[in-house]
N, C-alpha and C. Protein backbone atom coordinates (compact mmCIF):
# COMPACT_ATOMS: atom_id res chain seq x y z
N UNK A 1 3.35 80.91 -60.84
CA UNK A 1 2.00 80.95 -60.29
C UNK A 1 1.22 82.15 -60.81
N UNK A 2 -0.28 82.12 -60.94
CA UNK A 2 -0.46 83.13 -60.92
C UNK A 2 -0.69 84.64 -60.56
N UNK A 3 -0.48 85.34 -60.65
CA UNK A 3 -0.22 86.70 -60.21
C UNK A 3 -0.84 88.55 -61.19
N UNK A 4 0.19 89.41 -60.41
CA UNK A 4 -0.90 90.56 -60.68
C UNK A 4 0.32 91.39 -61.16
N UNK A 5 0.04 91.68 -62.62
CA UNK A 5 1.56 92.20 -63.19
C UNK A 5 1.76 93.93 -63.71
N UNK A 6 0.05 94.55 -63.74
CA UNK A 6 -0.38 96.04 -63.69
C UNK A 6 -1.52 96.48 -63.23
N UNK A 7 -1.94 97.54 -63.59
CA UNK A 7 -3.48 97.95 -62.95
C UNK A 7 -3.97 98.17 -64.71
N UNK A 8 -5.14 97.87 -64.61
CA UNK A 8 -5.66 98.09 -66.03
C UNK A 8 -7.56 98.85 -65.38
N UNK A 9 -8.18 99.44 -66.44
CA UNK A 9 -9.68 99.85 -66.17
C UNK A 9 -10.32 99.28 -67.17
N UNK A 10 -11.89 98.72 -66.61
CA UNK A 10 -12.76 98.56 -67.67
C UNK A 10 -13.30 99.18 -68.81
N UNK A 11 -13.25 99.53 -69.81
CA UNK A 11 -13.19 100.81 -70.62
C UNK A 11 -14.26 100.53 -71.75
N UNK A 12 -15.06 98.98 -71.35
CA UNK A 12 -16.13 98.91 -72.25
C UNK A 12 -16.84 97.77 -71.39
N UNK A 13 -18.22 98.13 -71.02
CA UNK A 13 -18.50 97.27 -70.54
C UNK A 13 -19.04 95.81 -71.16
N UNK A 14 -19.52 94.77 -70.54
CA UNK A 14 -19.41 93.19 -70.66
C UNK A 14 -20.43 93.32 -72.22
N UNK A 15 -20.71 92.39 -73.05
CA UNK A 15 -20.42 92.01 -73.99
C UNK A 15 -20.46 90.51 -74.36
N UNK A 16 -20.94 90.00 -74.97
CA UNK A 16 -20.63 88.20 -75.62
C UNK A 16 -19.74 87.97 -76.18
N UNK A 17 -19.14 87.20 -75.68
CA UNK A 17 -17.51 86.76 -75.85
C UNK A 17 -17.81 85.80 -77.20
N UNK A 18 -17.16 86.62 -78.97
CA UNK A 18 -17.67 85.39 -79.75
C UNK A 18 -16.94 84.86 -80.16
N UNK A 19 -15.39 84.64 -79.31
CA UNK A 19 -15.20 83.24 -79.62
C UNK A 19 -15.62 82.23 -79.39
N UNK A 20 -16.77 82.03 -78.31
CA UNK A 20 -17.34 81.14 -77.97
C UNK A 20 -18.45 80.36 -78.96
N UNK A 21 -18.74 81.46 -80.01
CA UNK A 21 -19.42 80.29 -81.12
C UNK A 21 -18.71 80.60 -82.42
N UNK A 22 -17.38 80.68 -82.13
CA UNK A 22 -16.59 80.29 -83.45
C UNK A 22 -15.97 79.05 -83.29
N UNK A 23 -15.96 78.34 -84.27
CA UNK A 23 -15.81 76.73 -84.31
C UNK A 23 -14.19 76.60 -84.59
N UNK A 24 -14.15 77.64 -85.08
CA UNK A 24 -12.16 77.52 -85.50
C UNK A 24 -11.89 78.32 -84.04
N UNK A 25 -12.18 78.89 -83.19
CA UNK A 25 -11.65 79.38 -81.79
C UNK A 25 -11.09 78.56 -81.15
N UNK A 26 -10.12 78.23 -80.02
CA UNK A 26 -9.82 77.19 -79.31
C UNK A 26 -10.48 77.37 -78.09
N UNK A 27 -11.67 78.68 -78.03
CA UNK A 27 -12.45 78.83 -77.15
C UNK A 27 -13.80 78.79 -77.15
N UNK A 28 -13.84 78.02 -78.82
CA UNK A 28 -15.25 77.69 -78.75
C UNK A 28 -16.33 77.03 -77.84
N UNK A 29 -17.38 77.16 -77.45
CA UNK A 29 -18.18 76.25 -76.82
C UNK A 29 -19.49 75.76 -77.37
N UNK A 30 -19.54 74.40 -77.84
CA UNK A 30 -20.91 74.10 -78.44
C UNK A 30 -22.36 74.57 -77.75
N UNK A 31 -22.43 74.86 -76.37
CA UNK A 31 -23.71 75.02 -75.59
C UNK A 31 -23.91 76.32 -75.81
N UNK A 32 -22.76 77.69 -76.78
CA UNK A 32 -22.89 79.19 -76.45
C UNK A 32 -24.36 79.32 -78.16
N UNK A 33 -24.76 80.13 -77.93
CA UNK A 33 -25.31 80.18 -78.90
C UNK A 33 -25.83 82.07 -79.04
N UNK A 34 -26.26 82.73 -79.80
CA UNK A 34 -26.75 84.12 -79.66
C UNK A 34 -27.94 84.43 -78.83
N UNK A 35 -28.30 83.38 -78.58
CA UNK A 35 -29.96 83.33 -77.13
C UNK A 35 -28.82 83.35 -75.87
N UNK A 36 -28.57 82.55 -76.21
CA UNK A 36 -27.35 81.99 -74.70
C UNK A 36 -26.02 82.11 -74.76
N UNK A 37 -25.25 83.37 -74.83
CA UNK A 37 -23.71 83.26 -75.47
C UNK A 37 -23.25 82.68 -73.78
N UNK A 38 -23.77 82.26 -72.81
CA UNK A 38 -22.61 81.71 -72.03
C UNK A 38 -21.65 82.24 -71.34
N UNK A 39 -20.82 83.11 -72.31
CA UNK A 39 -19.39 83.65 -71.75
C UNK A 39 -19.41 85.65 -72.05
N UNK A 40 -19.13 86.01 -71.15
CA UNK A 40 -19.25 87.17 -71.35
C UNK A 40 -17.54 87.67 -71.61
N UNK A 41 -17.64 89.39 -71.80
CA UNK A 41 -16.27 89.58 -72.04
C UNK A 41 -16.08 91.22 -72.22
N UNK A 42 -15.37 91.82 -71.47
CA UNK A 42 -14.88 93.39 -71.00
C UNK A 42 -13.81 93.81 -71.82
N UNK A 43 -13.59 95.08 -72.26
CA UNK A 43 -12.76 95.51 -72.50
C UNK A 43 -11.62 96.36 -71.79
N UNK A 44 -10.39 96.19 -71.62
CA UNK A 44 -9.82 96.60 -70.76
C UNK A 44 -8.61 97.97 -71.14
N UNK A 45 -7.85 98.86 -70.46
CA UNK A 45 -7.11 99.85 -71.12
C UNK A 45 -5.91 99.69 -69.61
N UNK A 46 -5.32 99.36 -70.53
CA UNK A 46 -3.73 99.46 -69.54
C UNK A 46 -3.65 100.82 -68.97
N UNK A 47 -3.31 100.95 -67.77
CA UNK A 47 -2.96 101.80 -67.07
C UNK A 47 -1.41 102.15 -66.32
N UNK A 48 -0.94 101.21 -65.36
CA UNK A 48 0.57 101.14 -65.04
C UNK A 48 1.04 99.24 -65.24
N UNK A 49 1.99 99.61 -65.73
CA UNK A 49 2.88 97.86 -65.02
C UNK A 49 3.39 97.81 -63.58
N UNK A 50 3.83 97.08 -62.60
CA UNK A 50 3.78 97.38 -61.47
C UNK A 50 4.95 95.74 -61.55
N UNK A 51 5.75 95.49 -59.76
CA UNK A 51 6.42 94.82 -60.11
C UNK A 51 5.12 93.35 -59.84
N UNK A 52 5.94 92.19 -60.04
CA UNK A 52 4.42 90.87 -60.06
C UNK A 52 4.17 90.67 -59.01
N UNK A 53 3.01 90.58 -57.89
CA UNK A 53 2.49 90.34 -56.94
C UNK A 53 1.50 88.49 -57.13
N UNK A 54 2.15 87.75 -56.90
CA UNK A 54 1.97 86.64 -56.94
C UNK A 54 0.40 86.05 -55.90
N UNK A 55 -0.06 85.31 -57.02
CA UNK A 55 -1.79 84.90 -55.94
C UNK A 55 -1.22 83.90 -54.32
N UNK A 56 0.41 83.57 -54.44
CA UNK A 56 0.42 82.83 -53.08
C UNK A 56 0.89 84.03 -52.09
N UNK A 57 1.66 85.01 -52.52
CA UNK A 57 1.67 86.26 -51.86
C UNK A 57 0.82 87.52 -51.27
N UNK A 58 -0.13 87.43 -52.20
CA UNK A 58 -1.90 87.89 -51.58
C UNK A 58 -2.44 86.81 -50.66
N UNK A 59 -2.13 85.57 -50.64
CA UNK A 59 -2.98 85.15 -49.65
C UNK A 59 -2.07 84.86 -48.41
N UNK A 60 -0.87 85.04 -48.87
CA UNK A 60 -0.37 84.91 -47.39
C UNK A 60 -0.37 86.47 -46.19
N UNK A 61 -1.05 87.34 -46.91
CA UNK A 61 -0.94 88.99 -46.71
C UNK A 61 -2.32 88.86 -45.85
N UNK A 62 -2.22 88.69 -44.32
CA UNK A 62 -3.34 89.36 -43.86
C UNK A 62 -4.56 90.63 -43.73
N UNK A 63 -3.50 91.15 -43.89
CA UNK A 63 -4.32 92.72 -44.79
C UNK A 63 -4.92 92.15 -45.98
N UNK A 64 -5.04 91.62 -46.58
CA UNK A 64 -5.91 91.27 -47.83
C UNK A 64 -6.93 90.07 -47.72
N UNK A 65 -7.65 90.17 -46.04
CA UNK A 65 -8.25 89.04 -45.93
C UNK A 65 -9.77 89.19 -46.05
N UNK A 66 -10.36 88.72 -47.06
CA UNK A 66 -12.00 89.20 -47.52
C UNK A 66 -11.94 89.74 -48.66
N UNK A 67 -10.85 89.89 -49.44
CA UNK A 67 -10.33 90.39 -50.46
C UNK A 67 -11.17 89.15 -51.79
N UNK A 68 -12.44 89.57 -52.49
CA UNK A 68 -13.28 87.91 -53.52
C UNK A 68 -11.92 87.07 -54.33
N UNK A 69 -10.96 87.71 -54.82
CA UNK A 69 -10.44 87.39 -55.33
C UNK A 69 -9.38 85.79 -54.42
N UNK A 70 -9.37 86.18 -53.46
CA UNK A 70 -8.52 85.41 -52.55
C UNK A 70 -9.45 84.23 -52.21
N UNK A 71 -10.98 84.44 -52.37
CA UNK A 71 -12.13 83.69 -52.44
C UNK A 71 -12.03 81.94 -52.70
N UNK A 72 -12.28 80.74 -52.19
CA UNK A 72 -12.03 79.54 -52.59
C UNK A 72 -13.21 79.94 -54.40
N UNK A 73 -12.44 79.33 -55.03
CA UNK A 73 -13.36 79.36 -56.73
C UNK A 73 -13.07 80.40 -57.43
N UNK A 74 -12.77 81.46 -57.19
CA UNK A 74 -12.34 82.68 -57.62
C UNK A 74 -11.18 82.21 -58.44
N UNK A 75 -11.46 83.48 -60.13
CA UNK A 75 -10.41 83.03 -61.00
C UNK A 75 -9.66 84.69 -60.82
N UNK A 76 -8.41 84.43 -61.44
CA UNK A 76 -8.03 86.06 -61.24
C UNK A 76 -7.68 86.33 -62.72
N UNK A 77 -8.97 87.40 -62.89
CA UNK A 77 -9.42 87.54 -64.09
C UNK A 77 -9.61 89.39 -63.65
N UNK A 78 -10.86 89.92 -64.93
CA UNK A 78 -11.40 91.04 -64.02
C UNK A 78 -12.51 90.97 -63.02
N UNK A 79 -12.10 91.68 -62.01
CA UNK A 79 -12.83 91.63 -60.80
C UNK A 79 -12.84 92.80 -60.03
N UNK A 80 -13.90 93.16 -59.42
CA UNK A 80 -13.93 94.60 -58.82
C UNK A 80 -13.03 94.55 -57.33
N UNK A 81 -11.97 95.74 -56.82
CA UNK A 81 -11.60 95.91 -56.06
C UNK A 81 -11.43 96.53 -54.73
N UNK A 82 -11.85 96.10 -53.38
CA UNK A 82 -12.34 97.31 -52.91
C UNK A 82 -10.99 98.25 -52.48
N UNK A 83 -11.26 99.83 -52.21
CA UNK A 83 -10.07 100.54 -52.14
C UNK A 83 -8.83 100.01 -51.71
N UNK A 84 -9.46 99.97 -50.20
CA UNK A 84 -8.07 99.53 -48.95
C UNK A 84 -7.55 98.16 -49.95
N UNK A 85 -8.29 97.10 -50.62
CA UNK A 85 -7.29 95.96 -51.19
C UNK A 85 -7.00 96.58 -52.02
N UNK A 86 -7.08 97.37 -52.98
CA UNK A 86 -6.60 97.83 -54.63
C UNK A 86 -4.80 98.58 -53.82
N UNK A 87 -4.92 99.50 -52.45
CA UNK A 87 -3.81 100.63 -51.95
C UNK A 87 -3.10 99.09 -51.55
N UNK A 88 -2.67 98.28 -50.91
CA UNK A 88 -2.23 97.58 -50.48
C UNK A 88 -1.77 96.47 -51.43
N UNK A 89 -2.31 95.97 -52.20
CA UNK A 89 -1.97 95.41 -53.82
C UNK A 89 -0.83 96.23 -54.45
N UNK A 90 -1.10 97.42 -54.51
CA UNK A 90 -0.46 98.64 -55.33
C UNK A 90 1.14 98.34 -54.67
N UNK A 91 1.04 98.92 -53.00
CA UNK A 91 2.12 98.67 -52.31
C UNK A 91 3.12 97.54 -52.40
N UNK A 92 3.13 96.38 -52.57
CA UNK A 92 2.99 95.20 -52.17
C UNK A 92 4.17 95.00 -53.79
N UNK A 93 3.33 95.49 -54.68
CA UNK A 93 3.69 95.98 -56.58
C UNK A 93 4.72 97.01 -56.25
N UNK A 94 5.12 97.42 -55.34
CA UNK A 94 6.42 98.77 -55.73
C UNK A 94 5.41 100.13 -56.22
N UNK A 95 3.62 100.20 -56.54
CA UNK A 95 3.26 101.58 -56.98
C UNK A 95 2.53 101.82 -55.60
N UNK A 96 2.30 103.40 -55.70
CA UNK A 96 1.61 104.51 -55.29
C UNK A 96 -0.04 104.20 -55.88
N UNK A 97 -0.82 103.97 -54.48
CA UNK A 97 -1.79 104.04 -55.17
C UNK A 97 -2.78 105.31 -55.47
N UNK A 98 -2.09 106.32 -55.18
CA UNK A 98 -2.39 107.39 -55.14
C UNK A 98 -2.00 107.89 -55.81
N UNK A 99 -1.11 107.83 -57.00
CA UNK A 99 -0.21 107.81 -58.18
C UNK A 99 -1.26 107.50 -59.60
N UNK A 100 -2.04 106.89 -59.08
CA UNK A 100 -2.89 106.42 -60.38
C UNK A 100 -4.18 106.86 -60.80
């Protein structure tokens, strides 16, 4: 399933994702264009690995309730975290969130 396997930071912000108008991409999209790229895209910098905290294990965690990610439609991608869910995530992973 999917799940949460380190902590990483945004280290460049969003950006046009261009595989979306490369035709040899398997992530191309005909509707992206340089007016309209469609898909955006962050750069990220590893920070710790942590042990895997699974998306059916966050939602069965009452403490993590209001948490967007746990959200009906929500992909778990990057997404902003608020503290108390980021310390309790951390926990949950075997880290210190006070460690990081």
């Amino acid at each position: 399933p999917p799940h949460i396997a380190g902590i990483a930071k945004v280290c460049k912000e969003g950006y046009p994702d261009f595989t979306a108008q490369d035709t040899g991409s398997k992530y191309f999209d005909p509707k992206a264009s340089p007016d309209n790229p469609r898909w955006m895209m962050v750069d990220i910098e590893a920070i710790t690995e942590m042990d895997s905290v699974s998306l059916p294990e966050m939602k069965a965690n009452p403490s993590l309730e209001g948490m967007p990610l746990l959200q009906r439609g929500q992909r778990l991608s990057v997404q902003p975290v608020k503290a108390e869910h980021f310390a309790i995530v951390c926990q949950m992973g075997g880290i210190k969130s006070s460690s990081i």
